[in-house]
PDB file of N, CA and C in Angstrom:
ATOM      1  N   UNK A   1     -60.259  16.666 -95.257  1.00  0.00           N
ATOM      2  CA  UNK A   1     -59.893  16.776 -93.851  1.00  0.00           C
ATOM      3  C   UNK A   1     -59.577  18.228 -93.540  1.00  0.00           C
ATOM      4  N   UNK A   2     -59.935  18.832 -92.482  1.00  0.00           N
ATOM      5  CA  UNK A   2     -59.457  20.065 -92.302  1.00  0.00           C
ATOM      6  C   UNK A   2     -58.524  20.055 -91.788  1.00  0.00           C
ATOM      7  N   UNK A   3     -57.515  21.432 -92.077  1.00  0.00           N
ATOM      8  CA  UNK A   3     -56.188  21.985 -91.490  1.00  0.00           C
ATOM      9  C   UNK A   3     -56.482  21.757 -89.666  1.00  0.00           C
ATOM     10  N   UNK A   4     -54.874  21.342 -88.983  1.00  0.00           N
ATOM     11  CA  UNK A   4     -55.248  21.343 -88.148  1.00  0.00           C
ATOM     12  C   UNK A   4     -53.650  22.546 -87.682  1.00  0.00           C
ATOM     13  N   UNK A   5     -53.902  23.228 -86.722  1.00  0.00           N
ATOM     14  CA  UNK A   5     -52.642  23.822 -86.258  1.00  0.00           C
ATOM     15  C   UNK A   5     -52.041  23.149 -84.781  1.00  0.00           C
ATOM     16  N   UNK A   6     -50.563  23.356 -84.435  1.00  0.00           N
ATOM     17  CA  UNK A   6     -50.341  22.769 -83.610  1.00  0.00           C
ATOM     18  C   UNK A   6     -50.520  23.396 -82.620  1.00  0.00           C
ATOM     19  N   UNK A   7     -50.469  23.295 -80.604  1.00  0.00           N
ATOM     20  CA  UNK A   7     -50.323  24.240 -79.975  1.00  0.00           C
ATOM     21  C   UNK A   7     -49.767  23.395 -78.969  1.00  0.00           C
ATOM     22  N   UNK A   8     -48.846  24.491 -78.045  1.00  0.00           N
ATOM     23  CA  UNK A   8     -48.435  23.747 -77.107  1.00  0.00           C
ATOM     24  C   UNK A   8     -49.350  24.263 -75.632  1.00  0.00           C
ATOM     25  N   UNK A   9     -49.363  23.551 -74.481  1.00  0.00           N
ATOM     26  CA  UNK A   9     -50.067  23.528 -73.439  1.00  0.00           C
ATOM     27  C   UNK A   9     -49.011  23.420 -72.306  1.00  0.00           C
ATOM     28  N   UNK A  10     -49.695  23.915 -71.308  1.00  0.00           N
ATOM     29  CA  UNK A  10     -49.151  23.137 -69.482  1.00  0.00           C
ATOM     30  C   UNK A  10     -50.125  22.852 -68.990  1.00  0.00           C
ATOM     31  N   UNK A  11     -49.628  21.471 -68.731  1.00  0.00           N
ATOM     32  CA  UNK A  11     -50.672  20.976 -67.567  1.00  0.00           C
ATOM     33  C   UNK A  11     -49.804  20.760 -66.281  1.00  0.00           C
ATOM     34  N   UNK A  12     -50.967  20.707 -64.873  1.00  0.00           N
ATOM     35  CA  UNK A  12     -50.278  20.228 -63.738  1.00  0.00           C
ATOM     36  C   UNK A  12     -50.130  18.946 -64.140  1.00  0.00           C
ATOM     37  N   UNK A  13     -49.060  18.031 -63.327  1.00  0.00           N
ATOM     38  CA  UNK A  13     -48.643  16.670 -63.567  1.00  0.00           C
ATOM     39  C   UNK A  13     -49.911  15.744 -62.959  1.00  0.00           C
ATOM     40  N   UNK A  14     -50.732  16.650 -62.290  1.00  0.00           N
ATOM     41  CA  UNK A  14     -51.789  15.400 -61.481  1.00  0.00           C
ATOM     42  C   UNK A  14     -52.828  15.269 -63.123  1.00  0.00           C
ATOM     43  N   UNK A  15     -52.811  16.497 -63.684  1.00  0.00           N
ATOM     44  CA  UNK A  15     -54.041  16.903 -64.637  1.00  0.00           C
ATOM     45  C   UNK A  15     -53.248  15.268 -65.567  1.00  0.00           C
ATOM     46  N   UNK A  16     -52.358  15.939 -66.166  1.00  0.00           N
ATOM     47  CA  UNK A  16     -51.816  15.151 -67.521  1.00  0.00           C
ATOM     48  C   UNK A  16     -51.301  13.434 -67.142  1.00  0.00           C
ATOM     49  N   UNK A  17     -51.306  13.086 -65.475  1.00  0.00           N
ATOM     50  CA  UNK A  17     -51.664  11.693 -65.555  1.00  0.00           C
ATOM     51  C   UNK A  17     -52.578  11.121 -65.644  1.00  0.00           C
ATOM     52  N   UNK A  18     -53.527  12.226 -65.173  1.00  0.00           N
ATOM     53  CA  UNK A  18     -55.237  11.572 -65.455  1.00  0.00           C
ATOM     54  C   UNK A  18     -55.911  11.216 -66.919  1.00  0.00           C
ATOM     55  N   UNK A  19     -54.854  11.929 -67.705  1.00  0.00           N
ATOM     56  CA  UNK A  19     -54.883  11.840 -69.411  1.00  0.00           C
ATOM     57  C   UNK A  19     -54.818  11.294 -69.819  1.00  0.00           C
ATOM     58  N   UNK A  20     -53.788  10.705 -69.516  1.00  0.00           N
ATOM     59  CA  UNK A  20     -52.566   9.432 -70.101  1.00  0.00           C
ATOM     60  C   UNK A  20     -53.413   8.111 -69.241  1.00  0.00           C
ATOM     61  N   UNK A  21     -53.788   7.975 -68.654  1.00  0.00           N
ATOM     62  CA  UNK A  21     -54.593   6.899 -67.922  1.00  0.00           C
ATOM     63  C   UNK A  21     -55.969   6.631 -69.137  1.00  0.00           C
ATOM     64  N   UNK A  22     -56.705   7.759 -68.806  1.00  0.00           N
ATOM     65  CA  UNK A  22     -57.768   7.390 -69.848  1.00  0.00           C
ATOM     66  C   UNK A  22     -57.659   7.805 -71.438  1.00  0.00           C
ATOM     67  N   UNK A  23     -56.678   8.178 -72.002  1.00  0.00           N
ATOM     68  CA  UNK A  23     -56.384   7.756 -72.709  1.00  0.00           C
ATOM     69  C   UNK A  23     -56.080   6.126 -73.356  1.00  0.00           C
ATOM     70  N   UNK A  24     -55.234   5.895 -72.533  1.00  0.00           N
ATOM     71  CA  UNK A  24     -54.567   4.551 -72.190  1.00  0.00           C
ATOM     72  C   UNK A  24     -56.314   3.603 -72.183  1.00  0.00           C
ATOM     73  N   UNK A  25     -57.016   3.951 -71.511  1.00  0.00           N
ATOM     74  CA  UNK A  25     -58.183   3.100 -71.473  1.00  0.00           C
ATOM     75  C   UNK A  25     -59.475   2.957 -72.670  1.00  0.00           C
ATOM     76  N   UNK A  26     -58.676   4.433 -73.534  1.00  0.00           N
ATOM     77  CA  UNK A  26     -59.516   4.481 -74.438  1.00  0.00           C
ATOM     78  C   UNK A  26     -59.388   4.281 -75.904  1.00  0.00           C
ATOM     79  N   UNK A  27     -57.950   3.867 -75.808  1.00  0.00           N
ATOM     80  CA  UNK A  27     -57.119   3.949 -77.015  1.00  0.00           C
ATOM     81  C   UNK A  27     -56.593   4.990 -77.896  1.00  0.00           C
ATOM     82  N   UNK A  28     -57.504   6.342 -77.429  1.00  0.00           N
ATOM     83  CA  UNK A  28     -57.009   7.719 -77.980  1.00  0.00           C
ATOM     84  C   UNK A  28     -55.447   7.777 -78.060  1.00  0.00           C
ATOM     85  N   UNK A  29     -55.385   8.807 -79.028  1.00  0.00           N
ATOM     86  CA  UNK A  29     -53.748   9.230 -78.724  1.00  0.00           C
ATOM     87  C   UNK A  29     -54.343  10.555 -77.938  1.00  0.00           C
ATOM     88  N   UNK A  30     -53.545  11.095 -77.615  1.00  0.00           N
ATOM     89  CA  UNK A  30     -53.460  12.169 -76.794  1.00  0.00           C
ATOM     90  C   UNK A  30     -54.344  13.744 -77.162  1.00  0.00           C
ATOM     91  N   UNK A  31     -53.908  14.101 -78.364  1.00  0.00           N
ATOM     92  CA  UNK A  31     -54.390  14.960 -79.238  1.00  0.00           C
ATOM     93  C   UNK A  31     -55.892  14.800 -79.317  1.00  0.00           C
ATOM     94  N   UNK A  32     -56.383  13.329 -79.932  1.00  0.00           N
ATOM     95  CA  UNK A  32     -57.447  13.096 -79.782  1.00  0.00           C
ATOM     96  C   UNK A  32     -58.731  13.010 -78.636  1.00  0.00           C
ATOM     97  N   UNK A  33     -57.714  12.277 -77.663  1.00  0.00           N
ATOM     98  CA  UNK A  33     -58.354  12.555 -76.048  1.00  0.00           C
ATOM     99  C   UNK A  33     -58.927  14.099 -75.580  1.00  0.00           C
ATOM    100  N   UNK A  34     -58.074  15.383 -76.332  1.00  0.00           N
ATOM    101  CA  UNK A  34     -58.166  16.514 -75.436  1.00  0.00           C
ATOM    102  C   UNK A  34     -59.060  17.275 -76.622  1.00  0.00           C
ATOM    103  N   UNK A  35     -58.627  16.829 -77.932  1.00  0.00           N
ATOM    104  CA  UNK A  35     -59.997  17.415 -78.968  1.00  0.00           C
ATOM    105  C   UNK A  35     -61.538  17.417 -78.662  1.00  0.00           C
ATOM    106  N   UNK A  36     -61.484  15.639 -78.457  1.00  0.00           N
ATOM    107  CA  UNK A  36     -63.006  15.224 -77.761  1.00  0.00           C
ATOM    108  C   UNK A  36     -63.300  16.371 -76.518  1.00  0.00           C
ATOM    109  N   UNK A  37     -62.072  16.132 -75.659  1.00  0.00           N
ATOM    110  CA  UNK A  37     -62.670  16.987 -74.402  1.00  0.00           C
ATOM    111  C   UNK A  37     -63.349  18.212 -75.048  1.00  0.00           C
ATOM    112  N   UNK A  38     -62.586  18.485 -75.553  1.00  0.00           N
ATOM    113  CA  UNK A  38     -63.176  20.445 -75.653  1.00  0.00           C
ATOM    114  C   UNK A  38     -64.079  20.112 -76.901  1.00  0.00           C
ATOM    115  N   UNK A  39     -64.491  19.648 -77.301  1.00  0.00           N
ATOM    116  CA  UNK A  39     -65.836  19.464 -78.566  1.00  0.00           C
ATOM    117  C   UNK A  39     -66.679  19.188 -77.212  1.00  0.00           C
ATOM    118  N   UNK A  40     -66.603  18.489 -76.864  1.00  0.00           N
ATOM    119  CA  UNK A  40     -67.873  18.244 -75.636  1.00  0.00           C
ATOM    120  C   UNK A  40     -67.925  19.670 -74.508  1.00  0.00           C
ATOM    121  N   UNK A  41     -67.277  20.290 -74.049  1.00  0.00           N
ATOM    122  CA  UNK A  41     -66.710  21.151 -73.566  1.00  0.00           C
ATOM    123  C   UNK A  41     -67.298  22.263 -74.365  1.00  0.00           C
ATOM    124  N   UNK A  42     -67.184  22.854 -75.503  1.00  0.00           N
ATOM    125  CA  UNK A  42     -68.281  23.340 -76.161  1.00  0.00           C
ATOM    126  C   UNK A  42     -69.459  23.318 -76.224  1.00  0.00           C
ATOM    127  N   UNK A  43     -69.812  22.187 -76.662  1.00  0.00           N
ATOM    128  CA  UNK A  43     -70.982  21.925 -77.468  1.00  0.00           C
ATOM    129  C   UNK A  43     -72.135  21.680 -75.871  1.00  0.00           C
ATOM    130  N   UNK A  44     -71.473  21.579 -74.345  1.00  0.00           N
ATOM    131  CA  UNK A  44     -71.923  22.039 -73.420  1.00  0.00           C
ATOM    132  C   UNK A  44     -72.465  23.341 -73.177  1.00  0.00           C
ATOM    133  N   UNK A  45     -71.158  23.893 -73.473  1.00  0.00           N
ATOM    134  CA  UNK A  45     -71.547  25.506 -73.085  1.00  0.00           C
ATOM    135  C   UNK A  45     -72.508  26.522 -74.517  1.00  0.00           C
ATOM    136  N   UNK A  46     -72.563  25.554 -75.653  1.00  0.00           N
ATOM    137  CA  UNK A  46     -73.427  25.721 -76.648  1.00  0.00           C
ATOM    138  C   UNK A  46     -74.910  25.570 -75.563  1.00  0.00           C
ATOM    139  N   UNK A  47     -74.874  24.304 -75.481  1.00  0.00           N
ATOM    140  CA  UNK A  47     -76.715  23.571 -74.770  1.00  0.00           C
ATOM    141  C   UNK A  47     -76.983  24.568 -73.532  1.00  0.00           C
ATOM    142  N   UNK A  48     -76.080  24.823 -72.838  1.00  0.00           N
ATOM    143  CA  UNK A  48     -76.557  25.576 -71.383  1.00  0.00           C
ATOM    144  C   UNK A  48     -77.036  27.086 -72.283  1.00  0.00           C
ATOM    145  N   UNK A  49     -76.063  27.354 -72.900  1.00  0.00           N
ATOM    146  CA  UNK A  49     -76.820  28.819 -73.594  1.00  0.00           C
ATOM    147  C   UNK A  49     -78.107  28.997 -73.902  1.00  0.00           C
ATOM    148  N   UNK A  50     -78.387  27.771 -74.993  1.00  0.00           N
ATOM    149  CA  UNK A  50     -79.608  27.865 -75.412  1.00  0.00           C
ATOM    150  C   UNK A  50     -80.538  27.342 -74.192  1.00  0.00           C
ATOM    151  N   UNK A  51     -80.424  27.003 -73.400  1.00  0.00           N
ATOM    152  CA  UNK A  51     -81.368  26.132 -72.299  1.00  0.00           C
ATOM    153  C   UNK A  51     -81.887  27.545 -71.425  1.00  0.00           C
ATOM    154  N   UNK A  52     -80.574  28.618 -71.130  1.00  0.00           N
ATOM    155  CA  UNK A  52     -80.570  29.868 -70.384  1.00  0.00           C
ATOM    156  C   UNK A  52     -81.223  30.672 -71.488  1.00  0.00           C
ATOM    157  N   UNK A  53     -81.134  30.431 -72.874  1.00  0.00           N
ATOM    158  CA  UNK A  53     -82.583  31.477 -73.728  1.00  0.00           C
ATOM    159  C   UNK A  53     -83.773  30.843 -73.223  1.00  0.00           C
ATOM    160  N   UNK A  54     -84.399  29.538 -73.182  1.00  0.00           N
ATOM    161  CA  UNK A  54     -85.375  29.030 -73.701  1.00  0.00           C
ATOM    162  C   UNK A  54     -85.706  29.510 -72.017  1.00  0.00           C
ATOM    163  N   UNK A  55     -84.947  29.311 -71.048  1.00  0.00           N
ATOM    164  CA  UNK A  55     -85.603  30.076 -69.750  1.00  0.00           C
ATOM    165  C   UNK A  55     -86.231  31.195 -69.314  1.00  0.00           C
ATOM    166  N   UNK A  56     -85.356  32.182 -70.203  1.00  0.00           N
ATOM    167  CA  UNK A  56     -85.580  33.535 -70.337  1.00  0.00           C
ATOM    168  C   UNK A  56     -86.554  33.593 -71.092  1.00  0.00           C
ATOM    169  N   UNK A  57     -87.056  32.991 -72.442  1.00  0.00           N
ATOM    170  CA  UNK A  57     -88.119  33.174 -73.058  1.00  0.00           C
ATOM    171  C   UNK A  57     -89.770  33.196 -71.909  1.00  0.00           C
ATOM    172  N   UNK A  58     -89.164  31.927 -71.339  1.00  0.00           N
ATOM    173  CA  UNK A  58     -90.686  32.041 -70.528  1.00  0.00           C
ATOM    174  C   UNK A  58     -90.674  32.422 -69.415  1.00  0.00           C
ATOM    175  N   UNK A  59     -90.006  32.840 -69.076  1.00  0.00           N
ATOM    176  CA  UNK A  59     -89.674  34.367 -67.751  1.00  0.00           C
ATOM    177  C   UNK A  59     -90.286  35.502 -68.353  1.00  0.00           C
ATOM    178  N   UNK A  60     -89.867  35.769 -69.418  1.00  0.00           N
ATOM    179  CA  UNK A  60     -90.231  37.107 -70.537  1.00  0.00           C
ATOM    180  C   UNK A  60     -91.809  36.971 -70.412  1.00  0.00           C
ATOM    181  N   UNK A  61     -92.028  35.625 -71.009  1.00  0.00           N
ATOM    182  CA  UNK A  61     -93.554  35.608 -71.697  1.00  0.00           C
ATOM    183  C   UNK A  61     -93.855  34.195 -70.797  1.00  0.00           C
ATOM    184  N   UNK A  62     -94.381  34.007 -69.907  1.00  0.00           N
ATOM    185  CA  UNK A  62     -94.763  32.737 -69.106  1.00  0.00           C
ATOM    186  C   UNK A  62     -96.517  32.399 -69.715  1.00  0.00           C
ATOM    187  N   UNK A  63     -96.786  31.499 -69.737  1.00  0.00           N
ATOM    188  CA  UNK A  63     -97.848  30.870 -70.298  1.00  0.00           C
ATOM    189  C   UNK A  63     -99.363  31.695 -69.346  1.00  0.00           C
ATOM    190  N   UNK A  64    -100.065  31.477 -69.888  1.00  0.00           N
ATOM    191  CA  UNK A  64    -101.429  32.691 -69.242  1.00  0.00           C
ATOM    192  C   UNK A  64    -101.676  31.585 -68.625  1.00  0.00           C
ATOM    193  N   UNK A  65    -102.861  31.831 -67.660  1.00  0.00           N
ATOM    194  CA  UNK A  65    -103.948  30.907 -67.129  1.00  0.00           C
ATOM    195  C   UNK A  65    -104.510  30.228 -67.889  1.00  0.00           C
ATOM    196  N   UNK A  66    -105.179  30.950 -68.700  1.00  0.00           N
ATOM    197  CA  UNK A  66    -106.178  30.149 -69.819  1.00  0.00           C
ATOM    198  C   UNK A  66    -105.270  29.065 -70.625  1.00  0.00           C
ATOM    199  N   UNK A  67    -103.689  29.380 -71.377  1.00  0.00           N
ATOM    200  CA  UNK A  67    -102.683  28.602 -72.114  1.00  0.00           C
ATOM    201  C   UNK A  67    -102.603  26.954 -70.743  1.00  0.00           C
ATOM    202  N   UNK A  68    -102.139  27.535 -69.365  1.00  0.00           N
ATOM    203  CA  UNK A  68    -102.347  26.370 -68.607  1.00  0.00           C
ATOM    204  C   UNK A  68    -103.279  25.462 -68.246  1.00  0.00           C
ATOM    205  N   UNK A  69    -104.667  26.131 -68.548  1.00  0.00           N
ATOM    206  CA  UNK A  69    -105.539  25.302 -68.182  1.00  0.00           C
ATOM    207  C   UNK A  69    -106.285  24.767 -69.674  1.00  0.00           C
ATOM    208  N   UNK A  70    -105.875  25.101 -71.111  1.00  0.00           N
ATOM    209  CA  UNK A  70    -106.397  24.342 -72.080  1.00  0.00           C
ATOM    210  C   UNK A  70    -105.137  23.029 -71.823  1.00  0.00           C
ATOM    211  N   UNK A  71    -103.772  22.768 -72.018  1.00  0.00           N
ATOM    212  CA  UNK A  71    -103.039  21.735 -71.610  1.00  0.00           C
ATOM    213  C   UNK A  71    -103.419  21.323 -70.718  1.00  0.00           C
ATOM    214  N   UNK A  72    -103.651  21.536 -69.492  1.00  0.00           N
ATOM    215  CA  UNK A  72    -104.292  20.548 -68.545  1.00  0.00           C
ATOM    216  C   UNK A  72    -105.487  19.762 -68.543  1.00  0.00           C
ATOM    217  N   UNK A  73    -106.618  20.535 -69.750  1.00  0.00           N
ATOM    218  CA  UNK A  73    -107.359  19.480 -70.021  1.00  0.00           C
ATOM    219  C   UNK A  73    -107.180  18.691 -71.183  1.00  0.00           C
ATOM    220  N   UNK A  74    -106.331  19.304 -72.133  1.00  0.00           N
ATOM    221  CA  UNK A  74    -105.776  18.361 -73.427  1.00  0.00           C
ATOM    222  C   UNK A  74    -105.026  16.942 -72.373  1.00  0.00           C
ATOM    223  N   UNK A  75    -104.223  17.386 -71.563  1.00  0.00           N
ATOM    224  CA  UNK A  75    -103.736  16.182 -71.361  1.00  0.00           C
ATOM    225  C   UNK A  75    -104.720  14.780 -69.889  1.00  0.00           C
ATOM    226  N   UNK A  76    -106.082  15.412 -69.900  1.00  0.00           N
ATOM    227  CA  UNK A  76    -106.650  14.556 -68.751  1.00  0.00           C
ATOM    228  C   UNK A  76    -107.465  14.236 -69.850  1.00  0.00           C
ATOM    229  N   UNK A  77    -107.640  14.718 -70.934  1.00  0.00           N
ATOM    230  CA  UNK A  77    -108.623  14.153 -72.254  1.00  0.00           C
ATOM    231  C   UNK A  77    -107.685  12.644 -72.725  1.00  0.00           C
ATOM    232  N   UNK A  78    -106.397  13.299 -73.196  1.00  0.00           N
ATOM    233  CA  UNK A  78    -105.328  12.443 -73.469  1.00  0.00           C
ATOM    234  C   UNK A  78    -105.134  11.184 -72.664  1.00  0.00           C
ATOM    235  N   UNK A  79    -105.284  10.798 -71.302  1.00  0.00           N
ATOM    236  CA  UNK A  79    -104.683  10.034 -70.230  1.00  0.00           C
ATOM    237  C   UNK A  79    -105.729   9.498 -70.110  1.00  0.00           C
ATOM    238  N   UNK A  80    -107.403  10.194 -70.237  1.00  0.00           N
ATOM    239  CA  UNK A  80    -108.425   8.932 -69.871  1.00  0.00           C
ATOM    240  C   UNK A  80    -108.556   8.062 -71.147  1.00  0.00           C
ATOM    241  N   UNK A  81    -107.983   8.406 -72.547  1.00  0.00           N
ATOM    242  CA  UNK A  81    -108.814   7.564 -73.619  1.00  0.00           C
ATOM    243  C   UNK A  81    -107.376   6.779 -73.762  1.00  0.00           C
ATOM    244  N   UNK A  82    -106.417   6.462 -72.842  1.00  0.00           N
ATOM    245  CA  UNK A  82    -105.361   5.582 -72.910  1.00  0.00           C
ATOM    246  C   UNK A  82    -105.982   4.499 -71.763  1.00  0.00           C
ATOM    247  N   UNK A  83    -105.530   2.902 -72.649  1.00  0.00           N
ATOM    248  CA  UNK A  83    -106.273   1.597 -72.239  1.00  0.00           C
ATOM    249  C   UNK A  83    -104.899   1.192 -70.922  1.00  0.00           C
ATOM    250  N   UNK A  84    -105.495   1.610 -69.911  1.00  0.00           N
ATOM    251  CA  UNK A  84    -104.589   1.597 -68.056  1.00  0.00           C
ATOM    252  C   UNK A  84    -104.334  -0.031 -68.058  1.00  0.00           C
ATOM    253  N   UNK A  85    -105.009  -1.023 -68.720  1.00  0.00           N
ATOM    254  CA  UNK A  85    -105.076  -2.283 -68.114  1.00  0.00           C
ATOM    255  C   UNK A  85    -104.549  -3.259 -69.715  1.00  0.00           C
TER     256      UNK A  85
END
């Protein structure tokens, strides 16, 4: 198990009833409720990062004409030899 350290916080009272509610609905203890938050809370601002590279990649380097128009016929090759009925 890893070390965990303690810390203390303030919340507004509207924030930390909204806690204790879904907590309460989720069976978390408290600690656990606000861990999850910020692992998700991360691992968000992890995905938007990489989503804002993979944008920039093809801003940088956007696909040629020729790259768009071999996929466009790979995929009308693809879609007619699929059985519609």
């Amino acid at each position: 198990m890893s070390r965990t350290d303690r810390i203390a916080i303030s919340l507004p009272k509207q924030i930390l009833q909204a806690v204790e509610r879904l907590r309460r609905q989720t069976g978390e203890t408290r600690s656990g409720l606000i861990q999850r938050a910020i692992r998700e809370m991360l691992a968000g601002s992890a995905k938007s990062a990489r989503v804002r590279q993979y944008v920039e990649g093809y801003v940088r380097n956007p696909e040629s004409g020729e790259e768009i128009r071999a996929a466009q016929a790979s995929a009308l090759k693809l879609l007619a030899a699929e059985p519609w009925e």
